[in-house]
C-alpha atoms as a PDB file:
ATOM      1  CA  UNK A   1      82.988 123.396  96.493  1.00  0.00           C
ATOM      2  CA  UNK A   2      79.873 122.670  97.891  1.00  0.00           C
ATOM      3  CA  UNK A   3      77.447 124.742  99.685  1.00  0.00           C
ATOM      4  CA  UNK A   4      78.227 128.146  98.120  1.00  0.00           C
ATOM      5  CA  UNK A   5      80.426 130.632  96.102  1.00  0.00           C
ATOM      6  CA  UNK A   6      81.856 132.128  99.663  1.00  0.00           C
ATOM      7  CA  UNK A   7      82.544 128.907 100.509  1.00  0.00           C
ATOM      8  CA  UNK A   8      84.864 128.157  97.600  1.00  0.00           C
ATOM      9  CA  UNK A   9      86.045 131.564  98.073  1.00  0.00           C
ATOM     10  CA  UNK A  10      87.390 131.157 101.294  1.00  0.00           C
ATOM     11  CA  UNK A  11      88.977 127.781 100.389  1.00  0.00           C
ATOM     12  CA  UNK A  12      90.582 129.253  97.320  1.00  0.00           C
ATOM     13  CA  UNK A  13      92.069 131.662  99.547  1.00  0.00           C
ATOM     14  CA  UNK A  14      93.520 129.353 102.262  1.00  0.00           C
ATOM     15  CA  UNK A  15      94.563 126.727  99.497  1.00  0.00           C
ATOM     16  CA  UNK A  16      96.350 129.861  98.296  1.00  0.00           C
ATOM     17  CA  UNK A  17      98.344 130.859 101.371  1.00  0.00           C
ATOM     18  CA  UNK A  18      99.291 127.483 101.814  1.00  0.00           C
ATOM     19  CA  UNK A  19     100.766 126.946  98.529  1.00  0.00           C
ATOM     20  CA  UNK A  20     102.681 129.952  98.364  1.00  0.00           C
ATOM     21  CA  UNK A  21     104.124 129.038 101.515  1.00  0.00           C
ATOM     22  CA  UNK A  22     104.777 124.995 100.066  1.00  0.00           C
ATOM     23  CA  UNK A  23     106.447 126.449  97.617  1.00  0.00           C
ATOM     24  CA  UNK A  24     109.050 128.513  99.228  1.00  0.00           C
ATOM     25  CA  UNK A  25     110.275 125.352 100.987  1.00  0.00           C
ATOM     26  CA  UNK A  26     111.140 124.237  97.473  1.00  0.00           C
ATOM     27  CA  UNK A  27     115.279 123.044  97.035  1.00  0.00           C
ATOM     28  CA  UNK A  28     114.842 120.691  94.180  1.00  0.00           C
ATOM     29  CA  UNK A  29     113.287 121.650  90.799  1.00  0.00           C
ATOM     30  CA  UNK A  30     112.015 118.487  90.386  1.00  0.00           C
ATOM     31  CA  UNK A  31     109.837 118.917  93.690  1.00  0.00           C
ATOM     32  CA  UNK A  32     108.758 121.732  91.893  1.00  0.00           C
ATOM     33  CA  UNK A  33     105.150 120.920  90.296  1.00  0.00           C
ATOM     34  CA  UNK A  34     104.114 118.489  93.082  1.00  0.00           C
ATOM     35  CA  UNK A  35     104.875 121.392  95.668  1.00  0.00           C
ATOM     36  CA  UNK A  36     102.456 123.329  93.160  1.00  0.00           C
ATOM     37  CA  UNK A  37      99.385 121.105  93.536  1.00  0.00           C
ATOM     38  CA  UNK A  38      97.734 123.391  96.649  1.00  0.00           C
ATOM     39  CA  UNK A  39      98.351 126.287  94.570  1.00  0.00           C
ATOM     40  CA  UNK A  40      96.634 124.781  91.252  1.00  0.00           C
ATOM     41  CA  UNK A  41      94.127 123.336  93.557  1.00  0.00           C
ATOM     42  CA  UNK A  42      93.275 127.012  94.807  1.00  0.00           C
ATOM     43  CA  UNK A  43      92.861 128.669  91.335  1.00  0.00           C
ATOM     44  CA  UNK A  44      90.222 125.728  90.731  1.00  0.00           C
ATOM     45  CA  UNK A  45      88.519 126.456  93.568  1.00  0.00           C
ATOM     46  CA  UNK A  46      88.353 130.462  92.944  1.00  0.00           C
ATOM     47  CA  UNK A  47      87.159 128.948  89.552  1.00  0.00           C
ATOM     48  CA  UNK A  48      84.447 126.828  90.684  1.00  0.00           C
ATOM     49  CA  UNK A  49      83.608 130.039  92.631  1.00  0.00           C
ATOM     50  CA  UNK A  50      82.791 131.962  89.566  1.00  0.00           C
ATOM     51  CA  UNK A  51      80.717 129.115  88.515  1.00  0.00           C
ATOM     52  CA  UNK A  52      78.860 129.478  91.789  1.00  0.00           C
ATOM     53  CA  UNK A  53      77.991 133.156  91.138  1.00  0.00           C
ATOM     54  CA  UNK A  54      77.134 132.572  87.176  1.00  0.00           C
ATOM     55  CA  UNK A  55      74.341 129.835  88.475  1.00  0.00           C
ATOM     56  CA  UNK A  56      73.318 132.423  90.897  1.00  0.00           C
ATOM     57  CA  UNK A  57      72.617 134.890  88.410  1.00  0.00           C
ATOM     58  CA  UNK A  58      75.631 137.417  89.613  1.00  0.00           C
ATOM     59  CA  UNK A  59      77.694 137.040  86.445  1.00  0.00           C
ATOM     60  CA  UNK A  60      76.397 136.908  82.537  1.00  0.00           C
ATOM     61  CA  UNK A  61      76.660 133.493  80.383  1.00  0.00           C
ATOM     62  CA  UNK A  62      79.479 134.556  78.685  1.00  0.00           C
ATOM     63  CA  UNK A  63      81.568 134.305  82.195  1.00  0.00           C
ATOM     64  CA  UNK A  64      79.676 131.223  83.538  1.00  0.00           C
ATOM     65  CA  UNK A  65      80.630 129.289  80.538  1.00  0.00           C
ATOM     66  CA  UNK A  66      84.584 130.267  80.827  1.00  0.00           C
ATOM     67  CA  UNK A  67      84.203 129.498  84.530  1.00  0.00           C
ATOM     68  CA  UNK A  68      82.951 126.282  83.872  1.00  0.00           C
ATOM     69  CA  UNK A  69      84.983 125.463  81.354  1.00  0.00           C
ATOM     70  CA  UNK A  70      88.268 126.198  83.485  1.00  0.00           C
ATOM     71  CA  UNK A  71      86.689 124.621  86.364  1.00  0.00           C
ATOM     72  CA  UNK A  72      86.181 121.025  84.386  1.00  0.00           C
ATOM     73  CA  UNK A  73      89.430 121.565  82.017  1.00  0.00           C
ATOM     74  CA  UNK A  74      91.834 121.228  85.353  1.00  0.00           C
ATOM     75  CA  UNK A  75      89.232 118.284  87.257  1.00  0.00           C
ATOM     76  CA  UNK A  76      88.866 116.545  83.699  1.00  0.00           C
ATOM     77  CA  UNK A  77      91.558 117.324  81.419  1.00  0.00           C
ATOM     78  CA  UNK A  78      94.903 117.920  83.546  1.00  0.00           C
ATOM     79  CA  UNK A  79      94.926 116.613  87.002  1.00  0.00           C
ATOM     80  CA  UNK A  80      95.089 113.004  85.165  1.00  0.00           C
ATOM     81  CA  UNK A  81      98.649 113.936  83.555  1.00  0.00           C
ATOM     82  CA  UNK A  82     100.117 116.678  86.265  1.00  0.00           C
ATOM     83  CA  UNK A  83      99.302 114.337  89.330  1.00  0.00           C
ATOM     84  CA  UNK A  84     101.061 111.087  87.901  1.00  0.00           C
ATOM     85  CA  UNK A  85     103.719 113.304  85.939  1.00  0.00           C
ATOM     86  CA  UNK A  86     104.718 115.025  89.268  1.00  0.00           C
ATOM     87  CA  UNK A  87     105.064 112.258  91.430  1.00  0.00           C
ATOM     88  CA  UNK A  88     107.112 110.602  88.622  1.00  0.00           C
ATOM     89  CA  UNK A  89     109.129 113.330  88.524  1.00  0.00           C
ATOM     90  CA  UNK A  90     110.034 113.294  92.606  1.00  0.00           C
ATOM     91  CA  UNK A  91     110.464 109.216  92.083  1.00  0.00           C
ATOM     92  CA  UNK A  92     113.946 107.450  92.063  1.00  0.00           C
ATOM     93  CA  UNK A  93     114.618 105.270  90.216  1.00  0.00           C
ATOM     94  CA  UNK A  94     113.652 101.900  90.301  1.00  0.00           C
ATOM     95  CA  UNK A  95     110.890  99.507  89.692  1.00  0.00           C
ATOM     96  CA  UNK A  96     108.154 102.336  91.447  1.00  0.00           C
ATOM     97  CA  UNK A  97     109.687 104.561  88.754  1.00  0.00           C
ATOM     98  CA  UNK A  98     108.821 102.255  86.010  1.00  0.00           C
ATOM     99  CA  UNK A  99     105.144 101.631  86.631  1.00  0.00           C
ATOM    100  CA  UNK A 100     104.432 105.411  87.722  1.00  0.00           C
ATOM    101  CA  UNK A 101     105.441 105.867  84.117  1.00  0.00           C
ATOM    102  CA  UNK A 102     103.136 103.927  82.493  1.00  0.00           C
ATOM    103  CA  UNK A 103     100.429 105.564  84.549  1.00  0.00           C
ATOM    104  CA  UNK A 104     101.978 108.654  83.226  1.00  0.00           C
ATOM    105  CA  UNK A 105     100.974 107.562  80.432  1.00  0.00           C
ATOM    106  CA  UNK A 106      97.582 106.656  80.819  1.00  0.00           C
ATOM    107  CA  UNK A 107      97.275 109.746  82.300  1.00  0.00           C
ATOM    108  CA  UNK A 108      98.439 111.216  79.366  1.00  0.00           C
ATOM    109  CA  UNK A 109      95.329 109.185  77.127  1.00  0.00           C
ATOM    110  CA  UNK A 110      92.781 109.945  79.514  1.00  0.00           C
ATOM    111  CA  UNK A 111      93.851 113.980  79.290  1.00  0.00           C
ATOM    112  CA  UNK A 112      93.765 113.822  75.359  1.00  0.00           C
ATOM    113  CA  UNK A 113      90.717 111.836  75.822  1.00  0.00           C
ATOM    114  CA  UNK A 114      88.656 114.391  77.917  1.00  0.00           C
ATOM    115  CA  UNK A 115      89.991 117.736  76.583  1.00  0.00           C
ATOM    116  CA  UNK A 116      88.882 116.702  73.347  1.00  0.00           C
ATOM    117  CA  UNK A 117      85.254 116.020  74.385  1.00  0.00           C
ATOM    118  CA  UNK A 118      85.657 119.651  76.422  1.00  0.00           C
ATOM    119  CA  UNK A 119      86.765 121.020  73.327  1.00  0.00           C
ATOM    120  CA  UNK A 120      83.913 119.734  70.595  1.00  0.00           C
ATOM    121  CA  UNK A 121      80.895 118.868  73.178  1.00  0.00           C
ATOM    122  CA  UNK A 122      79.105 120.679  75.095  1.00  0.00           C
ATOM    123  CA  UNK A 123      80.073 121.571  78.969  1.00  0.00           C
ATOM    124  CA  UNK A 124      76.864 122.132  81.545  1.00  0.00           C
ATOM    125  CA  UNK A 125      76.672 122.396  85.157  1.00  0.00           C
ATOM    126  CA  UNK A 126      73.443 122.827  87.108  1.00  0.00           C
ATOM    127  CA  UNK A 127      72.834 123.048  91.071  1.00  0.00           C
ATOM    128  CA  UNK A 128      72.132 119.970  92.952  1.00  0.00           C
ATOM    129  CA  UNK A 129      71.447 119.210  95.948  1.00  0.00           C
ATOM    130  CA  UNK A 130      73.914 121.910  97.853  1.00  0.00           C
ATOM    131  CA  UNK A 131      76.500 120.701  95.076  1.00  0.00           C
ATOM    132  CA  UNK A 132      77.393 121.695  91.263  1.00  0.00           C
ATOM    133  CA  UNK A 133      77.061 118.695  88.767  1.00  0.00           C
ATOM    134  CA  UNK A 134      78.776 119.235  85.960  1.00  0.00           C
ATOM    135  CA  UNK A 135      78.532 117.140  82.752  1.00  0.00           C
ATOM    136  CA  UNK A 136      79.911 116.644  79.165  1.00  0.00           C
ATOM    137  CA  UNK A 137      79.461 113.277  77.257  1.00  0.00           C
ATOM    138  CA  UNK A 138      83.083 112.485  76.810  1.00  0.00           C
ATOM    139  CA  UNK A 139      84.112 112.955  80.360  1.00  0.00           C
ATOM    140  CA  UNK A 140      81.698 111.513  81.947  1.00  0.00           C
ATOM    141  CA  UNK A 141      82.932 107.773  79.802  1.00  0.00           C
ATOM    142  CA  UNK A 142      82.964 105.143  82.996  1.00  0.00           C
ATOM    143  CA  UNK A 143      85.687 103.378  81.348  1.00  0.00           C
ATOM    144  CA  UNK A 144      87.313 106.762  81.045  1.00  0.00           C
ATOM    145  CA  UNK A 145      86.816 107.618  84.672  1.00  0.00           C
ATOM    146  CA  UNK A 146      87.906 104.232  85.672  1.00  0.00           C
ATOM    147  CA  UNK A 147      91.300 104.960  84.120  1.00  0.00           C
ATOM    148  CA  UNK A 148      91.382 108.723  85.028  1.00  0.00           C
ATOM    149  CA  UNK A 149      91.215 107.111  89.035  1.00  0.00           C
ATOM    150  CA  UNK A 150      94.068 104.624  88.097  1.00  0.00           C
ATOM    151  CA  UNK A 151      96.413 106.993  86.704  1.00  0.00           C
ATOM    152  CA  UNK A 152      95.755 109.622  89.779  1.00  0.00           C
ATOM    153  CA  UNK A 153      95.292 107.450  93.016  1.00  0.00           C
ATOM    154  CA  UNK A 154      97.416 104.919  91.563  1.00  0.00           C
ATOM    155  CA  UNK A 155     100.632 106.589  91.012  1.00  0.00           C
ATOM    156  CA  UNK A 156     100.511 107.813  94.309  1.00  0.00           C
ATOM    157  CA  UNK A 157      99.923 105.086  96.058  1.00  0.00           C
ATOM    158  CA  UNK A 158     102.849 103.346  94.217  1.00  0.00           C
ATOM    159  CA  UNK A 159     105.049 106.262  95.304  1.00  0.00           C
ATOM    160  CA  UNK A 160     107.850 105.613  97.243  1.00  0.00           C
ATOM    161  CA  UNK A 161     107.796 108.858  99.657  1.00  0.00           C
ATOM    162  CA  UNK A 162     105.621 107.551 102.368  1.00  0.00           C
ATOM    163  CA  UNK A 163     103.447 111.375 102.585  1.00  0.00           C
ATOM    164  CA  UNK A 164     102.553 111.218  99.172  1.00  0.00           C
ATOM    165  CA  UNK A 165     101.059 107.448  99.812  1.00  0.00           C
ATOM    166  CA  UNK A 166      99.121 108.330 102.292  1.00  0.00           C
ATOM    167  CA  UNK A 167      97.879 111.053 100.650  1.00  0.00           C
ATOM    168  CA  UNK A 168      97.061 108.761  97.943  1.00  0.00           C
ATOM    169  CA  UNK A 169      95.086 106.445 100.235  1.00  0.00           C
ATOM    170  CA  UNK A 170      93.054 109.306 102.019  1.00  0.00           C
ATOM    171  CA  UNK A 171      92.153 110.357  98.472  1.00  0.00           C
ATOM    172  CA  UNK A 172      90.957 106.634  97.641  1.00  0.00           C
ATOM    173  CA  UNK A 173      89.191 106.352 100.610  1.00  0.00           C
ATOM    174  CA  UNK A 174      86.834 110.056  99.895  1.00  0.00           C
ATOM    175  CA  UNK A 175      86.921 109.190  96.251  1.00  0.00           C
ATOM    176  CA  UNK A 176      84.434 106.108  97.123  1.00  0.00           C
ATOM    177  CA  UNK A 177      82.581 108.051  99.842  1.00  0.00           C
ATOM    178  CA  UNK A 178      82.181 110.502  97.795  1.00  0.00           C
ATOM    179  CA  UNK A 179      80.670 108.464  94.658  1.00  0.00           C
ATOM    180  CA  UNK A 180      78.897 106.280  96.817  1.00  0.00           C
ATOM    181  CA  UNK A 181      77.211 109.869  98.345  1.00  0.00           C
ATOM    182  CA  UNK A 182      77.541 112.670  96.372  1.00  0.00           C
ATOM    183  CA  UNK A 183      77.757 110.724  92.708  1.00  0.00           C
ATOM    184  CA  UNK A 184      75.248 113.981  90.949  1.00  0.00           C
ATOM    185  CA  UNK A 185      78.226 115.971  92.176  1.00  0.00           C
ATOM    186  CA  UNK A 186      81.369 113.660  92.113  1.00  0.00           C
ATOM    187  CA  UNK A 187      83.435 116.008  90.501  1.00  0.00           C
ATOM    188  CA  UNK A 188      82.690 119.285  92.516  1.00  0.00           C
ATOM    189  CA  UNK A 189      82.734 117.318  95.893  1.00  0.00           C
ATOM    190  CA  UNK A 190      85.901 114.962  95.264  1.00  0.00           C
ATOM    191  CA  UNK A 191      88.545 117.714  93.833  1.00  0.00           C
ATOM    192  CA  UNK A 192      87.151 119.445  96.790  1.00  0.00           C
ATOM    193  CA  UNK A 193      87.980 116.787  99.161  1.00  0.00           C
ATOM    194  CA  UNK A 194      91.469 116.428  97.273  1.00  0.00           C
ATOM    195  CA  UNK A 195      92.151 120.156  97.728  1.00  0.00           C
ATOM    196  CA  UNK A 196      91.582 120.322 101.485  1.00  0.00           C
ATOM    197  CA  UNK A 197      94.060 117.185 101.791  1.00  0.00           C
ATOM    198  CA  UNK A 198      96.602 118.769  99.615  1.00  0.00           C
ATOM    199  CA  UNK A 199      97.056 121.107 102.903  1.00  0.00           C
ATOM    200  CA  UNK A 200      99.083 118.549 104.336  1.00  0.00           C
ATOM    201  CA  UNK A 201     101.616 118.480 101.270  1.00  0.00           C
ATOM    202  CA  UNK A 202     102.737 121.577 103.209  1.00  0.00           C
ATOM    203  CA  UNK A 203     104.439 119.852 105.883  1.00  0.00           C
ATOM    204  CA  UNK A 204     106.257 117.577 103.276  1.00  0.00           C
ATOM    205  CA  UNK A 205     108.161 120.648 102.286  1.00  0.00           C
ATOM    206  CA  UNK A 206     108.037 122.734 105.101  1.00  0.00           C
ATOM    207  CA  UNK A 207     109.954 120.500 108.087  1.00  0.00           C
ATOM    208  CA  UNK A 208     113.674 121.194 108.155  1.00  0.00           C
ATOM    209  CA  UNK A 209     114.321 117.643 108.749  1.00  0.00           C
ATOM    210  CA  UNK A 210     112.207 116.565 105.647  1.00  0.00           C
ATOM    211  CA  UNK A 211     113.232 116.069 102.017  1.00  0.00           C
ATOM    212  CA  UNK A 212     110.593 114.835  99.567  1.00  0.00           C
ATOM    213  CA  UNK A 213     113.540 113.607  97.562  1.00  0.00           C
ATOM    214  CA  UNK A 214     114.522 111.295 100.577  1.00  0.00           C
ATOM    215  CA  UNK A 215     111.327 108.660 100.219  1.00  0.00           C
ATOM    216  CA  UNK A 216     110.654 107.916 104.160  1.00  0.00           C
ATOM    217  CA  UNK A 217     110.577 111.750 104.927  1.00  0.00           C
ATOM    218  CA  UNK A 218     107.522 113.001 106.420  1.00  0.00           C
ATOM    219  CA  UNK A 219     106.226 115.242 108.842  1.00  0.00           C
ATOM    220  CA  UNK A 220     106.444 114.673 113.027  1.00  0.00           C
ATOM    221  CA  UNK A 221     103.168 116.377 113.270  1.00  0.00           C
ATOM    222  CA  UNK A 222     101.265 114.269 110.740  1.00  0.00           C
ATOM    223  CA  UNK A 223     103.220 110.954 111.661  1.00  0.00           C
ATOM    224  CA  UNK A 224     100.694 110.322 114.525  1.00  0.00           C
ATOM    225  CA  UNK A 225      97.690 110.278 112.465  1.00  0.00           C
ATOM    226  CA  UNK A 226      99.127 108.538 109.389  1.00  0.00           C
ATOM    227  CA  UNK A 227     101.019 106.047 111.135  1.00  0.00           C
ATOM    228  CA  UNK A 228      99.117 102.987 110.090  1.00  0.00           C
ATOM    229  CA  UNK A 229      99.975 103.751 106.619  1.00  0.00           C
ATOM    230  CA  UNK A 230     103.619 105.846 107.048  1.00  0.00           C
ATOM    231  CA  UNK A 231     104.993 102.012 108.185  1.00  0.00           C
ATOM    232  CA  UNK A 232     103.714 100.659 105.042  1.00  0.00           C
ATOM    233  CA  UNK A 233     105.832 100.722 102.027  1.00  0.00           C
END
């Protein structure tokens, strides 16, 4: 996160409580990794922590390099596949379905793709401006990127549950604030960004008269503020 290793800390922490809590209003299994994404979302943020304190100077190079590497392995490498694979997984069937699959897929190239260049180039991340940049020559590919946003914002925007849309077009809208902004830092400040909003996946699960498997569920207390884009489908 930005601004410091406390910072992250403390967001790590509440992402954590919140998707413990997501996750005991779990009834399907196949709810079951999209329910995860606060959780996975607060172990990156405890990680970008550590990176925090091995710029600093509080932890040796040996740490700071693991940190990193964790830190850019789940922004880079995964959230590309899990994000498209668990909203495919929640989607009936149907034409949605069909092209959430093929960004599945893509999703699945641009993973390969960057935890390859993670793997055999070298991973750096420096301070900047109140933010971390990180950088490795692979990831940072535009045409890469370009299809690393497709696969993510795209299958959820194509989703059929009308929370998981909106979370989608929240997440488009900061993505190009953010690059337009903070582009030394994109990658710090935007899985930031997506980790505060993942809050809200809470109420998906938690309402007793919501069922992510039922696609117009949502919650009463969120309706209000994402009603221009709940009536959308």
């Amino acid at each position: 996160m930005c601004f410091s290793a406390t910072a992250s800390f403390v967001a790590a922490g509440v992402l954590g409580t919140i998707g413990i809590a997501t996750l005991r209003h779990v009834r399907e299994p196949r709810t079951l990794l999209f329910a995860a994404v606060p959780l996975l979302f607060a172990v990156h943020q405890f990680s970008e922590g550590m990176v925090w304190l091995g710029l600093e100077g509080h932890i040796g190079k040996a740490a700071l390099d693991r940190a990193i590497f964790g830190f850019m392995l789940y922004a880079h490498g995964l959230l590309p596949l899990l994000m498209p694979l668990a909203i495919l997984l929640m989607e009936p069937p149907g034409p949605r379905r069909t092209a959430i699959r093929a960004l599945t897929a893509l999703g699945a190239l641009v993973c390969v793709w960057d935890v390859h260049g993670l793997l055999f180039y070298p991973d750096t991340a420096l301070i900047s401006h109140h933010s971390i940049a990180y950088r490795n020559p692979m990831t940072g590919n535009l045409l890469i990127s370009g299809l690393y946003v497709l696969a993510t914002c795209g299958a959820m925007l194509l989703s059929s549950h009308r929370v998981v849309r909106a979370y989608g077009v929240l997440n488009a809208i900061g993505l190009t604030i953010v690059a337009l902004v903070k582009g030394n830092a994109f990658a710090s400040v935007w899985c930031f960004y997506a980790a505060a909003l993942s809050i809200m996946l809470y109420w998906q699960f938690a309402g007793r008269n919501i069922d992510v498997a039922t696609p117009n569920g949502t919650s009463p207390i969120l309706r209000p503020l994402l009603l221009p884009w709940l009536r959308r489908r």
